[in-house]
N, C-alpha and C. Protein backbone atom coordinates (compact mmCIF):
# COMPACT_ATOMS: atom_id res chain seq x y z
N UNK A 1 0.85 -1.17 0.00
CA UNK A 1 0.00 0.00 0.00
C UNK A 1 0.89 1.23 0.00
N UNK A 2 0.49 2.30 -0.54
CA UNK A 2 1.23 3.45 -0.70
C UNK A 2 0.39 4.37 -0.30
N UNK A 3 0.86 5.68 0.68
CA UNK A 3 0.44 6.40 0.75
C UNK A 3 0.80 7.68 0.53
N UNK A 4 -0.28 8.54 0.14
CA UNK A 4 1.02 10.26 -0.14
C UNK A 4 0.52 10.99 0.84
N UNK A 5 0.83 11.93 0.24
CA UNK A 5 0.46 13.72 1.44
C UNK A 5 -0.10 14.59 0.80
N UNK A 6 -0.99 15.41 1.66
CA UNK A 6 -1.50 16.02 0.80
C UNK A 6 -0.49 17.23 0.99
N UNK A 7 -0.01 17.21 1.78
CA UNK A 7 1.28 18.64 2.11
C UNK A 7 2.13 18.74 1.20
N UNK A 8 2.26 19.82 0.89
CA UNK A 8 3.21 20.01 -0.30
C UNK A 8 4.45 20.55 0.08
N UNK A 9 4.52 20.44 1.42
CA UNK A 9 6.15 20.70 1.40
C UNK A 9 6.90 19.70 1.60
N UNK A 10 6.05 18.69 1.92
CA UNK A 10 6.70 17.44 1.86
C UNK A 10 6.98 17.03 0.40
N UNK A 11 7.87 15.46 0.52
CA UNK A 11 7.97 15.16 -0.95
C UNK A 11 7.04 14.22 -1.39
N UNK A 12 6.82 14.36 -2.62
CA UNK A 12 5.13 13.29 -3.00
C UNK A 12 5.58 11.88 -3.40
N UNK A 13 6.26 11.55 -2.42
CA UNK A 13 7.30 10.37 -2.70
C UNK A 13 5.86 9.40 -1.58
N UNK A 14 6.24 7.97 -2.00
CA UNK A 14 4.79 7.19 -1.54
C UNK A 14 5.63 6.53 -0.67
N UNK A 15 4.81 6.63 0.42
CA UNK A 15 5.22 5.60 1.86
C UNK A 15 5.10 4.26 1.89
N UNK A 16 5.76 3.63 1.87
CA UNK A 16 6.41 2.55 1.91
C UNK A 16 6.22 1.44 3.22
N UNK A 17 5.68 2.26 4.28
CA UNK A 17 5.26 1.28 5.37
C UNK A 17 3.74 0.65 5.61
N UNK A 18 3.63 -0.76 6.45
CA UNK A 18 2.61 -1.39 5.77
C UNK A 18 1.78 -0.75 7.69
N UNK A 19 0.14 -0.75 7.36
CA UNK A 19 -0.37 -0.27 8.69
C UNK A 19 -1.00 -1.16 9.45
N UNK A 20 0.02 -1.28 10.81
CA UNK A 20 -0.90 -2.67 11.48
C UNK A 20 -1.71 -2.24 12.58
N UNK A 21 -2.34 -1.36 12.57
CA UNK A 21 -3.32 -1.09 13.12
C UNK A 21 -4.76 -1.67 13.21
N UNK A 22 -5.14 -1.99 11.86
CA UNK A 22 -6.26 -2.63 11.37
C UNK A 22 -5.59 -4.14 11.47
N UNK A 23 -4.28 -4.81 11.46
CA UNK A 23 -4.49 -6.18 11.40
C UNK A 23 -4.62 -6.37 13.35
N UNK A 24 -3.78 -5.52 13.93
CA UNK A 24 -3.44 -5.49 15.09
C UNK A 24 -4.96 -5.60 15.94
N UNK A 25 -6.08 -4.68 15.19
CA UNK A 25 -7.70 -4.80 16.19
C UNK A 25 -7.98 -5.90 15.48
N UNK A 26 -8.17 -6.52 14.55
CA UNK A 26 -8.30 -7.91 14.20
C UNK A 26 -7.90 -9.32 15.17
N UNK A 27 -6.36 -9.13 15.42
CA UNK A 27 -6.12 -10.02 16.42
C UNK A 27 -6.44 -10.00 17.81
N UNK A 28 -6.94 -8.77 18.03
CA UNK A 28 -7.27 -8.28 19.67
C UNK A 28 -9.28 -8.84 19.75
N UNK A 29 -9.55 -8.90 18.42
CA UNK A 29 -11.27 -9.66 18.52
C UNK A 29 -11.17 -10.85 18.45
N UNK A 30 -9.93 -11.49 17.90
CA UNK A 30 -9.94 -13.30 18.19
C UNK A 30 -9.75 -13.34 19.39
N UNK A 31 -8.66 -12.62 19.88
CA UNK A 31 -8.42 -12.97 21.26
C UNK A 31 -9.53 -13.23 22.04
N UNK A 32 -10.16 -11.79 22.30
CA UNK A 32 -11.41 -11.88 23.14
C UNK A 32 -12.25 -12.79 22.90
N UNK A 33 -12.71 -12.99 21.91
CA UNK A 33 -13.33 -14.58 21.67
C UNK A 33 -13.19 -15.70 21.71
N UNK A 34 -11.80 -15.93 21.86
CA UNK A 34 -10.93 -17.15 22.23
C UNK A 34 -11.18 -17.34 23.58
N UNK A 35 -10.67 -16.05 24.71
CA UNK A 35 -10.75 -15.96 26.11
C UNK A 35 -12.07 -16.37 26.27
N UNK A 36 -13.43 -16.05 25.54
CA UNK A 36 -14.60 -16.12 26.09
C UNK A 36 -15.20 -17.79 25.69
N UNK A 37 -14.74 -18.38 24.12
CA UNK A 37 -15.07 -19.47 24.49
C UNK A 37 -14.84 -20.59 25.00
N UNK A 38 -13.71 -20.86 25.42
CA UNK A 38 -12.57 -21.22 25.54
C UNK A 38 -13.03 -22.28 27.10
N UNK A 39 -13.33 -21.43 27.94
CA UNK A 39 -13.93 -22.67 29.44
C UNK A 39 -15.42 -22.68 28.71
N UNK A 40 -16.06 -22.86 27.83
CA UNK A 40 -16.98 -23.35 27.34
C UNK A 40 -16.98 -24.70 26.95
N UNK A 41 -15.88 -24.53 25.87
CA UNK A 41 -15.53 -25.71 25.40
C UNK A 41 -14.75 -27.06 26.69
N UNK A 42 -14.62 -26.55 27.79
CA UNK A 42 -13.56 -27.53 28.72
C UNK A 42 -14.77 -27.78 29.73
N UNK A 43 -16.21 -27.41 29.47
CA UNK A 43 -16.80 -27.03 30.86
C UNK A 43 -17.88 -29.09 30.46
N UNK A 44 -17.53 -29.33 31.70
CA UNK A 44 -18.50 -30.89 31.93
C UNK A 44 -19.33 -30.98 33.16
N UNK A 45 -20.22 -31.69 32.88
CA UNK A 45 -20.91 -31.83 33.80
C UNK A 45 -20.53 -33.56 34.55
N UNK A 46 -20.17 -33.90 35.94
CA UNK A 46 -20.11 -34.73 36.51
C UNK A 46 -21.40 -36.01 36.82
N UNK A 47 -21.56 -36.37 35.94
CA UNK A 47 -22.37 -37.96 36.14
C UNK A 47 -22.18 -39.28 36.02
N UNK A 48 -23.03 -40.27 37.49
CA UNK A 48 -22.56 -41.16 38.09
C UNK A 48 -23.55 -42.42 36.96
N UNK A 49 -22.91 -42.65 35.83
CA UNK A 49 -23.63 -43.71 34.73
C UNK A 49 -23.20 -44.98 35.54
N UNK A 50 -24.63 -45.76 35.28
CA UNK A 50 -24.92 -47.13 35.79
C UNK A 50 -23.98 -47.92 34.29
N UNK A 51 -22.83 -48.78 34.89
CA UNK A 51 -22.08 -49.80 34.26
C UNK A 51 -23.34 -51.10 34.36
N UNK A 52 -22.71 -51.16 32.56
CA UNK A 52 -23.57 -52.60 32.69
C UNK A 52 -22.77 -53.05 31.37
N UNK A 53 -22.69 -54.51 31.27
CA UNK A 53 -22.08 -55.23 30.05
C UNK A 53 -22.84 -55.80 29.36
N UNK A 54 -23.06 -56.10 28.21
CA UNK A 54 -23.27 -57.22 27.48
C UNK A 54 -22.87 -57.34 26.49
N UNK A 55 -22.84 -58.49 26.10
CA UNK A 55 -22.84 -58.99 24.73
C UNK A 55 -23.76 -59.06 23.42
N UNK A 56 -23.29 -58.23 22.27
CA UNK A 56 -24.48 -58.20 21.26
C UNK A 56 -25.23 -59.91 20.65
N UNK A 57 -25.86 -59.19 20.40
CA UNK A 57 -26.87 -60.62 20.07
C UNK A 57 -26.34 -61.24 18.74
N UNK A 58 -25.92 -62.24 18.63
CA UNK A 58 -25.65 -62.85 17.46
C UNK A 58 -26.56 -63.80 16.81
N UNK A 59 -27.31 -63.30 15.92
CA UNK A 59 -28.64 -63.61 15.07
C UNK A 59 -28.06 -64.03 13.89
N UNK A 60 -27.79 -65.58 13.16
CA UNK A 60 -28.25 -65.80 12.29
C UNK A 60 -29.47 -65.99 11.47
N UNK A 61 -28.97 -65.51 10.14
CA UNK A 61 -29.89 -65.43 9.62
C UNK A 61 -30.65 -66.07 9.29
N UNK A 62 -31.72 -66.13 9.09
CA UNK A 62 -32.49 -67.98 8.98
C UNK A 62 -32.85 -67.29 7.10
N UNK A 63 -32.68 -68.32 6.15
CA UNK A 63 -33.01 -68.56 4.79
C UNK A 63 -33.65 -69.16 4.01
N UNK A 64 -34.59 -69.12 3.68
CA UNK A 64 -35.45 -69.89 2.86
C UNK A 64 -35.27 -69.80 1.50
N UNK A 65 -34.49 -71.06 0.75
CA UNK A 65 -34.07 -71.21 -0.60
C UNK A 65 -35.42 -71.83 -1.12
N UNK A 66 -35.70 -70.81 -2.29
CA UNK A 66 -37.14 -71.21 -3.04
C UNK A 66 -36.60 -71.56 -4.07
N UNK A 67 -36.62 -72.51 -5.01
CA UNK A 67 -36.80 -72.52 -6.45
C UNK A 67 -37.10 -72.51 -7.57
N UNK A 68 -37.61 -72.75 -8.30
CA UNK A 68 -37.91 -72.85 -9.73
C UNK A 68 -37.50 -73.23 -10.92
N UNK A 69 -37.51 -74.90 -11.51
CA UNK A 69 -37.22 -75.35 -12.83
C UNK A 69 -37.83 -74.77 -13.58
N UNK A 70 -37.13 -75.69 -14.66
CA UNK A 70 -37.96 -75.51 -16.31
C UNK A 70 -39.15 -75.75 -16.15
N UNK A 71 -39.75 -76.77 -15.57
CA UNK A 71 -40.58 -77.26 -15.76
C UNK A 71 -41.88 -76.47 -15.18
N UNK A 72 -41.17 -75.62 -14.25
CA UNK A 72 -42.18 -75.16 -13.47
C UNK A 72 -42.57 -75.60 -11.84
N UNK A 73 -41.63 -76.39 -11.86
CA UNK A 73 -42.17 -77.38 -10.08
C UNK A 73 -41.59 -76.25 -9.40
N UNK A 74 -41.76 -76.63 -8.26
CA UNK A 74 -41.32 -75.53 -7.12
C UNK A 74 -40.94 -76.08 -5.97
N UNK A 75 -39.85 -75.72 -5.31
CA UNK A 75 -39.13 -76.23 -4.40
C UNK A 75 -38.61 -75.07 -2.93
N UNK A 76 -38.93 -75.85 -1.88
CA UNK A 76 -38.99 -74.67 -0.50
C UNK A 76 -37.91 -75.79 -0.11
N UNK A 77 -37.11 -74.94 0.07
CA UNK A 77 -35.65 -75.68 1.15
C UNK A 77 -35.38 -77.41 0.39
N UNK A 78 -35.81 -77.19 -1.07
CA UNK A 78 -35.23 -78.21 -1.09
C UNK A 78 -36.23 -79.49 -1.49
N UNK A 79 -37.30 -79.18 -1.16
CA UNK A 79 -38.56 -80.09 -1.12
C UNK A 79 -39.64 -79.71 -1.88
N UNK A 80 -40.06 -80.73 -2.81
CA UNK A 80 -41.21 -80.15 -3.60
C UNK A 80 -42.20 -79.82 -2.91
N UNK A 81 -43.01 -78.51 -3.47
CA UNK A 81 -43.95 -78.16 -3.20
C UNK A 81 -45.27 -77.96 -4.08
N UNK A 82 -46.35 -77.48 -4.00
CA UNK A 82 -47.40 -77.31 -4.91
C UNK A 82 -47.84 -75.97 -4.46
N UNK A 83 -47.80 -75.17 -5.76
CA UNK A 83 -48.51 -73.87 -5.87
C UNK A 83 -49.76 -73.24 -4.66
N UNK A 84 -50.38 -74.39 -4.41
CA UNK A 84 -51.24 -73.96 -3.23
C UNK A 84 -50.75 -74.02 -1.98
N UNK A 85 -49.73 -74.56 -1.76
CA UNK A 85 -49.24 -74.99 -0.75
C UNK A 85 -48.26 -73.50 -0.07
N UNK A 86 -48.05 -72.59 -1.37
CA UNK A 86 -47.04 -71.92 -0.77
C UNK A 86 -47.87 -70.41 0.21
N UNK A 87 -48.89 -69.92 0.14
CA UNK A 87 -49.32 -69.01 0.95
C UNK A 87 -49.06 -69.36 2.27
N UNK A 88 -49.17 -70.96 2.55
CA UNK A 88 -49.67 -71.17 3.97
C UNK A 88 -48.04 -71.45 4.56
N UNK A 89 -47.19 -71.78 3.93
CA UNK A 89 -45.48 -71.97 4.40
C UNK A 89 -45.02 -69.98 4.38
N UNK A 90 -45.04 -69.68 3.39
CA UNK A 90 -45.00 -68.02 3.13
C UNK A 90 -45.15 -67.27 4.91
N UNK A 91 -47.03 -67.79 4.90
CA UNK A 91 -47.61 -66.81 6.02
C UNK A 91 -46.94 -67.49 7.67
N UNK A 92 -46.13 -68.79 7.60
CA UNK A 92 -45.93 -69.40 8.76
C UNK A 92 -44.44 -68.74 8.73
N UNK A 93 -43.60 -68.37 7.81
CA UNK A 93 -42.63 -67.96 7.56
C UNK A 93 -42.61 -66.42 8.01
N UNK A 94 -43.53 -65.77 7.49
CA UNK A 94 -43.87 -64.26 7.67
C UNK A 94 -44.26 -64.01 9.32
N UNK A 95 -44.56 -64.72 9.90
CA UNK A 95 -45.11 -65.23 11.63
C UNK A 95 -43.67 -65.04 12.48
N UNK A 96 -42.36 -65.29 11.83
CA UNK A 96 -41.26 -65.40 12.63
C UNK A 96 -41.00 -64.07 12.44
N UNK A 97 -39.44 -64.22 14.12
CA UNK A 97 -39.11 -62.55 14.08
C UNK A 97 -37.83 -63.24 14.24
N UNK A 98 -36.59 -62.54 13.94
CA UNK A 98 -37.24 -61.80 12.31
C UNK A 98 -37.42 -62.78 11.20
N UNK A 99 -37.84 -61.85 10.04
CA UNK A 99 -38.26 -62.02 9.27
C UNK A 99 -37.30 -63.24 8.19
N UNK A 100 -37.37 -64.29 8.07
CA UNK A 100 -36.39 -64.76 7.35
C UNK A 100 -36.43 -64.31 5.49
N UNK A 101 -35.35 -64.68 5.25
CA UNK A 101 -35.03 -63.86 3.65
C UNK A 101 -35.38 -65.03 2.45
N UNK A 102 -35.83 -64.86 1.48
CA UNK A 102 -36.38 -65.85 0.96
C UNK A 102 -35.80 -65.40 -0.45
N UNK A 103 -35.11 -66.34 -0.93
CA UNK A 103 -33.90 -66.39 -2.07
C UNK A 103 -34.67 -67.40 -2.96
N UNK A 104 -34.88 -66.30 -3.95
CA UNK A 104 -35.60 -66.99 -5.29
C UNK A 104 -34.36 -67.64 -6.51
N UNK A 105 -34.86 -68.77 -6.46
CA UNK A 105 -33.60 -69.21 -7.85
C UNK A 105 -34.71 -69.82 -9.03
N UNK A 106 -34.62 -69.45 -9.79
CA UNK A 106 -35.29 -69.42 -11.24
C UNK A 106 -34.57 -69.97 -12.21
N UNK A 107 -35.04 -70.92 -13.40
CA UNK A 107 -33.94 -71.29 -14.13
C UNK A 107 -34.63 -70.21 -15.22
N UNK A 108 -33.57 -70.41 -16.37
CA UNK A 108 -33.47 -69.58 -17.49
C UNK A 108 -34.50 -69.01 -18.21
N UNK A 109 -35.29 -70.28 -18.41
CA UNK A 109 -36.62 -71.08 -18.82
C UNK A 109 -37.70 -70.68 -18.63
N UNK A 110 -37.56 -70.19 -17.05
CA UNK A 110 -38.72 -69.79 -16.38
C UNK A 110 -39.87 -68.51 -16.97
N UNK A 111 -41.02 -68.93 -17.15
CA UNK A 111 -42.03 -68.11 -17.13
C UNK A 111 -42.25 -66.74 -16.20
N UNK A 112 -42.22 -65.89 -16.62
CA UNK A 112 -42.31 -64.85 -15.94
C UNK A 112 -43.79 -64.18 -14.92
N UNK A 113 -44.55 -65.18 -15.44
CA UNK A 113 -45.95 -65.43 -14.91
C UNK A 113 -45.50 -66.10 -13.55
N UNK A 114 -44.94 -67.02 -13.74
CA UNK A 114 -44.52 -68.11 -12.56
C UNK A 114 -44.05 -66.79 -11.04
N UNK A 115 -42.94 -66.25 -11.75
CA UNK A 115 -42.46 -65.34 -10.64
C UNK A 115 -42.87 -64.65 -10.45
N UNK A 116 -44.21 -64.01 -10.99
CA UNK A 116 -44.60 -62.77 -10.92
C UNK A 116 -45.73 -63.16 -9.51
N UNK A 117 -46.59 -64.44 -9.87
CA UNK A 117 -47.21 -65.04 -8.81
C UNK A 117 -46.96 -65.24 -7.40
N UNK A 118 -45.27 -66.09 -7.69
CA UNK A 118 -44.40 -66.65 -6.25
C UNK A 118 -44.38 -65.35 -5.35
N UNK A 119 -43.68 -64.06 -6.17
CA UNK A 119 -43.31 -62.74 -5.59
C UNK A 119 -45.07 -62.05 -4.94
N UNK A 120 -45.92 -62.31 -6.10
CA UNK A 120 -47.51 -61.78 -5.11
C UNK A 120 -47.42 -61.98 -3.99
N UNK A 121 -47.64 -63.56 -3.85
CA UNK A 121 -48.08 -64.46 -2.43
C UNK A 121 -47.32 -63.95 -1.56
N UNK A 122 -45.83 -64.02 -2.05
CA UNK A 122 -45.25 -63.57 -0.80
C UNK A 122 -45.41 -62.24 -0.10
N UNK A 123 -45.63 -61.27 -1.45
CA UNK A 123 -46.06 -59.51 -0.43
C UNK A 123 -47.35 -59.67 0.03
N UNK A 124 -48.55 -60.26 -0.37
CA UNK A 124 -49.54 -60.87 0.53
C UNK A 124 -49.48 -61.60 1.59
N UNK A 125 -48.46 -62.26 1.93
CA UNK A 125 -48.24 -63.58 2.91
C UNK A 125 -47.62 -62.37 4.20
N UNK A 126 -47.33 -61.25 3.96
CA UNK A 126 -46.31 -60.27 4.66
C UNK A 126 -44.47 -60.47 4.99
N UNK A 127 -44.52 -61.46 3.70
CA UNK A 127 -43.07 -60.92 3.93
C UNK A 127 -42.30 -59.89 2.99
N UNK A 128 -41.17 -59.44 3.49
CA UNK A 128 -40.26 -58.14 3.31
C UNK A 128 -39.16 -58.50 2.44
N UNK A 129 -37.92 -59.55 2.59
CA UNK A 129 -37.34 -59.67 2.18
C UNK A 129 -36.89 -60.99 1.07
N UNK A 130 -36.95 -60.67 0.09
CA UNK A 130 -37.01 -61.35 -1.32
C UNK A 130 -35.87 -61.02 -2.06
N UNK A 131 -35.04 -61.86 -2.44
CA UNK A 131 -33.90 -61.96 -3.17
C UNK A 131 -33.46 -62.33 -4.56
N UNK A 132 -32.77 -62.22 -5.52
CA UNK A 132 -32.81 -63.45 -6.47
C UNK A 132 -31.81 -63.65 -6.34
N UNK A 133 -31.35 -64.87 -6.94
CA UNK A 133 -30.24 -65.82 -7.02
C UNK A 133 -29.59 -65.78 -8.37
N UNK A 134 -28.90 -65.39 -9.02
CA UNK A 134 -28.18 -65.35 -10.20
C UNK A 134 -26.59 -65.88 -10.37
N UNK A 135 -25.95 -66.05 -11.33
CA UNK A 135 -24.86 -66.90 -11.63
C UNK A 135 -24.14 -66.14 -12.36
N UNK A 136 -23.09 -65.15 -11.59
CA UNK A 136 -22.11 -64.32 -12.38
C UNK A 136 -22.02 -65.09 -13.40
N UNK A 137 -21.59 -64.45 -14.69
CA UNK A 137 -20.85 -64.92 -15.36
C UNK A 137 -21.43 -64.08 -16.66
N UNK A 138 -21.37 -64.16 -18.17
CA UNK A 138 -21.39 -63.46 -19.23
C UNK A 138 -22.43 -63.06 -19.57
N UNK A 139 -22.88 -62.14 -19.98
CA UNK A 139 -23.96 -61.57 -20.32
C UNK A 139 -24.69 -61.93 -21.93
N UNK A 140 -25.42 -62.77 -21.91
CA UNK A 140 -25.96 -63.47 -22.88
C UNK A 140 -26.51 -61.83 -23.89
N UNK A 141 -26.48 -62.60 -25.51
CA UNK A 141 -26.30 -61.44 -26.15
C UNK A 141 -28.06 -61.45 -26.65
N UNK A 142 -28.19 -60.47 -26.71
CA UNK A 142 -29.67 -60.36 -26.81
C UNK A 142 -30.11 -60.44 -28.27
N UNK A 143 -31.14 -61.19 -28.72
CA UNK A 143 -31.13 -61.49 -30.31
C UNK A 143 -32.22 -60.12 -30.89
């Protein structure tokens, strides 16, 4: 910053010194605000918390592998089932807490009617969690 004069007997040569006046009240308002928040930040209150331990709950997950051939049969954990049969396993399933996860495996083949049904019953039956089952691997080219 440069400053001149308006005096003219001086020389109109520009001053050269920098003014810390203005940085100097700058640092004198942190201060004060520092001083003031300062046992704010250190200030606690003394309380006598009840100790207690435990151990978290270790919940496996319970799974219900559903399936679906070519053919259309249908399989709960493994065991054939019949189309009517599945609301009433669904709603005995939907009854537990929690909720077990029910992993749909479909073959290729499969009718889309088929799953569209299995998936009804089950948001009717009240369950939540529905999965599918798929087989990394290449992405078949679409004709």
């Amino acid at each position: 910053m440069a400053f001149g004069s308006f005096d003219e007997k001086r020389s109109s040569t520009a001053v050269s010194e920098i003014n810390m006046v203005p940085l100097i009240d700058v640092m004198l308002v942190l201060l004060v605000i520092f001083i003031i928040t300062a046992p704010l930040l250190s200030h606690s209150i003394k309380i006598n918390v009840p100790q207690a331990s435990s151990d978290p709950v270790q919940q496996d997950p319970k799974v219900v592998d559903f399936a679906v051939d070519a053919e259309g049969r249908l399989f709960w954990n493994e065991q054939p089932v019949l189309l009517e049969q599945l609301p009433a396993l669904m709603a005995a399933e939907a009854a537990l807490d929690p909720q077990p996860e029910i992993r749909l495996r479909a073959d290729l083949d499969t009718r889309y009617e088929v799953l569209a049904q299995i998936m009804s019953m089950a948001r009717r039956s009240g369950l939540k969690r529905i999965g599918f089952v798929t087989r990394p691997g290449a992405v078949p080219a679409v004709d």
